[in-house]
N, C-alpha and C. Protein backbone atom coordinates (compact mmCIF):
# COMPACT_ATOMS: atom_id res chain seq x y z
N UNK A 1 20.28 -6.27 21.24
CA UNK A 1 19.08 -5.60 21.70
C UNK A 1 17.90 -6.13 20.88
N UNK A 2 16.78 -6.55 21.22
CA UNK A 2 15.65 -7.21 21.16
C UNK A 2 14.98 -6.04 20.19
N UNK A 3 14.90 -6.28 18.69
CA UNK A 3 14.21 -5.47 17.32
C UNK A 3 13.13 -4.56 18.59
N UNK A 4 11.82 -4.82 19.02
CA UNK A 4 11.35 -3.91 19.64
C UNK A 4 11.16 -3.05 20.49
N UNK A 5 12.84 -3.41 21.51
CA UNK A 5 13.34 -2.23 22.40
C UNK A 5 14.22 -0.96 20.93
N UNK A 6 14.54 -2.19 20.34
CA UNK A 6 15.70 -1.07 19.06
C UNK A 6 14.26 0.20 18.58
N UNK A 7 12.91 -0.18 18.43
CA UNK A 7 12.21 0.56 17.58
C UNK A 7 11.85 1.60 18.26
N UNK A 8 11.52 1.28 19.97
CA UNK A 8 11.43 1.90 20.86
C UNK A 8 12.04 3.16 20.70
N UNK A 9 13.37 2.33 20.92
CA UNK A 9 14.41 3.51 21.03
C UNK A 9 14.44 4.28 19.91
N UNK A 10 14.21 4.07 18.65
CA UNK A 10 14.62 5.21 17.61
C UNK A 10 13.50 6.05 18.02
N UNK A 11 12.00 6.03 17.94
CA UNK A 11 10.95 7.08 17.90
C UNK A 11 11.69 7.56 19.57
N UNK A 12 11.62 6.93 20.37
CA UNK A 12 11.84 8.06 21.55
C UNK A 12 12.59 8.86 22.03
N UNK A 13 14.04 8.29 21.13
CA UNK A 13 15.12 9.21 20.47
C UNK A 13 14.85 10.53 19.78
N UNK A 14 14.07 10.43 18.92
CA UNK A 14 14.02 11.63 18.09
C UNK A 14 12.70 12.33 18.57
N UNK A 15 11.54 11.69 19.27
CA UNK A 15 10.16 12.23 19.06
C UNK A 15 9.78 11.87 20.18
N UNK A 16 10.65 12.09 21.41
CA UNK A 16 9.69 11.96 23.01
C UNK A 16 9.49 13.41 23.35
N UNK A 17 8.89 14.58 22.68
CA UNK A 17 8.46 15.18 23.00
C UNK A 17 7.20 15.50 22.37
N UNK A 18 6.38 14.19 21.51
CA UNK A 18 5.27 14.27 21.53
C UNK A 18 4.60 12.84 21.74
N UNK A 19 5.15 12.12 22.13
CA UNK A 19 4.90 10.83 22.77
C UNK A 19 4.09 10.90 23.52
N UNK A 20 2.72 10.64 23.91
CA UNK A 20 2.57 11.09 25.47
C UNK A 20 2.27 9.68 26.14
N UNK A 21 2.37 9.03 25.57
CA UNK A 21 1.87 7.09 25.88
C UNK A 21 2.55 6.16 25.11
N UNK A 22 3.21 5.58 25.86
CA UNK A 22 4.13 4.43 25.27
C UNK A 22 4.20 2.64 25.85
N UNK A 23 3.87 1.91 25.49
CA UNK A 23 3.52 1.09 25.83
C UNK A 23 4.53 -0.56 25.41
N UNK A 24 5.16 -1.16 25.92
CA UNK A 24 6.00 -1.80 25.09
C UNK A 24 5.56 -3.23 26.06
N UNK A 25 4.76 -4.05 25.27
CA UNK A 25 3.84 -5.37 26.29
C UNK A 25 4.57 -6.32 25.68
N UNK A 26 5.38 -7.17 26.25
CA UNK A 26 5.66 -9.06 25.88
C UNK A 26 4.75 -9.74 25.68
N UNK A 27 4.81 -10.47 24.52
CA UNK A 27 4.01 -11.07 24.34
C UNK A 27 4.66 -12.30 23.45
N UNK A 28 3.99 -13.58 23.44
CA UNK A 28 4.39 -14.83 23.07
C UNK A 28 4.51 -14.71 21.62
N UNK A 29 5.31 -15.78 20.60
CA UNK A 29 4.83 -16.02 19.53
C UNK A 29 5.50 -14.79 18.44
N UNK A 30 6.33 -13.85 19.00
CA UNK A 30 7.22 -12.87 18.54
C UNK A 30 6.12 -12.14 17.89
N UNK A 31 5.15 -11.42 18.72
CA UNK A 31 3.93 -10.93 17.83
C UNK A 31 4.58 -9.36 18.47
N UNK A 32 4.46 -8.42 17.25
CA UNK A 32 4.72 -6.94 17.41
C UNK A 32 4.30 -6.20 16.10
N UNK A 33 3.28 -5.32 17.30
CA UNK A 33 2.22 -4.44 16.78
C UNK A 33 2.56 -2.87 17.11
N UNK A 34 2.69 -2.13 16.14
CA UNK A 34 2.61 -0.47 16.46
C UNK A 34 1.40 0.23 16.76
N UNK A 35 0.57 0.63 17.10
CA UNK A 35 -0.54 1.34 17.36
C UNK A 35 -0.25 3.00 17.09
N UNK A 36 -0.11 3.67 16.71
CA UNK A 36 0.07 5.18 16.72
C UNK A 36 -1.85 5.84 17.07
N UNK A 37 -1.99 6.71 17.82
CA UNK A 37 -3.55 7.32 18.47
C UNK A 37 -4.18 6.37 18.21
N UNK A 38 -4.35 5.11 18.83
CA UNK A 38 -5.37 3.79 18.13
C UNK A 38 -5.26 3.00 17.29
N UNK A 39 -4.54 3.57 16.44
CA UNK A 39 -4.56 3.08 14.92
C UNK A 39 -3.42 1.99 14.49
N UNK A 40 -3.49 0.79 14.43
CA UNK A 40 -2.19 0.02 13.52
C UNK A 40 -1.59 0.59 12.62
N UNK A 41 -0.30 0.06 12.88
CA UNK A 41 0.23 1.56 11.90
C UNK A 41 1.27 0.11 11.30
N UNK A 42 2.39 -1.02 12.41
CA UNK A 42 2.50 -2.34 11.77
C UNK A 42 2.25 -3.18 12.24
N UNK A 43 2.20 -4.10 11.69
CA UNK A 43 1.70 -5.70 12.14
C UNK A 43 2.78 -6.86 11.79
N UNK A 44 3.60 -7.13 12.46
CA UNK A 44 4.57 -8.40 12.12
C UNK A 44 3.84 -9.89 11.72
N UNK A 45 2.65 -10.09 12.59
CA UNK A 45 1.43 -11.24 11.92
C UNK A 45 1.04 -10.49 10.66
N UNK A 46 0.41 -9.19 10.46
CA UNK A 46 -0.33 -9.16 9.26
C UNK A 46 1.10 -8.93 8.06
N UNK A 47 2.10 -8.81 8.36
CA UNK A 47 3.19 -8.36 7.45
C UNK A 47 4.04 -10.47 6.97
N UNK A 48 3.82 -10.79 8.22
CA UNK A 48 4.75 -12.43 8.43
C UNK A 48 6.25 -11.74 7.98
N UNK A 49 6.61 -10.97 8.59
CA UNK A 49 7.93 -10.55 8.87
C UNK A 49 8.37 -9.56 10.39
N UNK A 50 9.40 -9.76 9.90
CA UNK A 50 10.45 -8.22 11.22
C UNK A 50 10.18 -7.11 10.68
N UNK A 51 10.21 -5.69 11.14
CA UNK A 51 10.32 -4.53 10.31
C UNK A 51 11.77 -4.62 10.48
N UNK A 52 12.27 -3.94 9.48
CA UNK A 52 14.02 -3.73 9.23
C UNK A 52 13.83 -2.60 9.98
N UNK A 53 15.54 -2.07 10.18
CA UNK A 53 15.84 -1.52 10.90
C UNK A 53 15.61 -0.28 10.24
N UNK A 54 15.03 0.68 11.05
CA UNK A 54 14.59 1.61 10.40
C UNK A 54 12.85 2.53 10.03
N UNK A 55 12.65 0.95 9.66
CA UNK A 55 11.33 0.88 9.23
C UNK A 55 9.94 1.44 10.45
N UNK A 56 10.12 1.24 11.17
CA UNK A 56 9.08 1.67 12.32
C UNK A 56 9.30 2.72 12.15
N UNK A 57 10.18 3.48 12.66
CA UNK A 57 10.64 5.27 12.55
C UNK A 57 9.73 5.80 11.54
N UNK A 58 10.01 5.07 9.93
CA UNK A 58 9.62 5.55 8.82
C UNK A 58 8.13 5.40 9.45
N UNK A 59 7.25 4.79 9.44
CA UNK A 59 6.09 4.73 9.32
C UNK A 59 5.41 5.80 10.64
N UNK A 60 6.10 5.91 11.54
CA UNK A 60 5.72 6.62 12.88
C UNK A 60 5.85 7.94 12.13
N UNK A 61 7.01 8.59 11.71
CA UNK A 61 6.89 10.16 10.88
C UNK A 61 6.12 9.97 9.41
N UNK A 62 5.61 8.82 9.12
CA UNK A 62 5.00 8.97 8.17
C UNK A 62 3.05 9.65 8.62
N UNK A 63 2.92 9.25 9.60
CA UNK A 63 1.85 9.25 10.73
C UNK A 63 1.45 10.93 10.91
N UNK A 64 2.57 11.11 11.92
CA UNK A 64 2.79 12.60 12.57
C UNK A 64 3.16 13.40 11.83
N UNK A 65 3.46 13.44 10.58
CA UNK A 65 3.59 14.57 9.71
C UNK A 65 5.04 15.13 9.65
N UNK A 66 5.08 15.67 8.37
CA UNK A 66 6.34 16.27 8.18
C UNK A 66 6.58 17.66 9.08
N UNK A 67 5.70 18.24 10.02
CA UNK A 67 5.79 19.70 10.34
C UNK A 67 6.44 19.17 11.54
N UNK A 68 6.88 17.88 12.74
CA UNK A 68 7.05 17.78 13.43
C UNK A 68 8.30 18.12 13.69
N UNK A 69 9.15 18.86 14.33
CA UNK A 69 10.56 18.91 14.28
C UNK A 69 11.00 17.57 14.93
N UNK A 70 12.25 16.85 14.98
CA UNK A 70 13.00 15.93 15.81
C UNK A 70 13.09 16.47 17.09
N UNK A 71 13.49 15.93 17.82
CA UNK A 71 13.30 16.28 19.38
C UNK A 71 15.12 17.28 19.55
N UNK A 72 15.39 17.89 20.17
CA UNK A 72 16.96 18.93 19.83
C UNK A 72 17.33 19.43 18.57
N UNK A 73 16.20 19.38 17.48
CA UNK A 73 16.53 20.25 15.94
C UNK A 73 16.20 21.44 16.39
């Protein structure tokens, strides 16, 4: 599975009940960008790496706050 369907899947796993826009665009050159309300949240150009596995999740609940429950907690 292609790292940015995997990242996909973890936030919409746990947190598609405050998702309200999701956007997952191909693009050349293995370029992958997170946006959370506007905002870059990662940059694989500004990083010159992959996020590990994991790592998107972290930064997406780092975003939305600890008060958010998981989606079935």
């Amino acid at each position: 599975m292609p790292r940015a369907v995997r990242a996909t899947d973890e936030i919409l796993k746990d947190y598609q009940h405050v998702v309200e826009d999701f956007k997952l665009i191909p693009s050349g050159g293995g370029r992958f960008e997170l946006l959370v309300n506007g905002e870059l949240a990662y940059s694989k150009k500004a990083t010159g790496r992959h996020a590990e596995d994991g790592e998107v999740l972290k930064i997406f609940e780092g975003i939305i706050g600890p008060d958010v429950p998981k989606y079935n907690d």
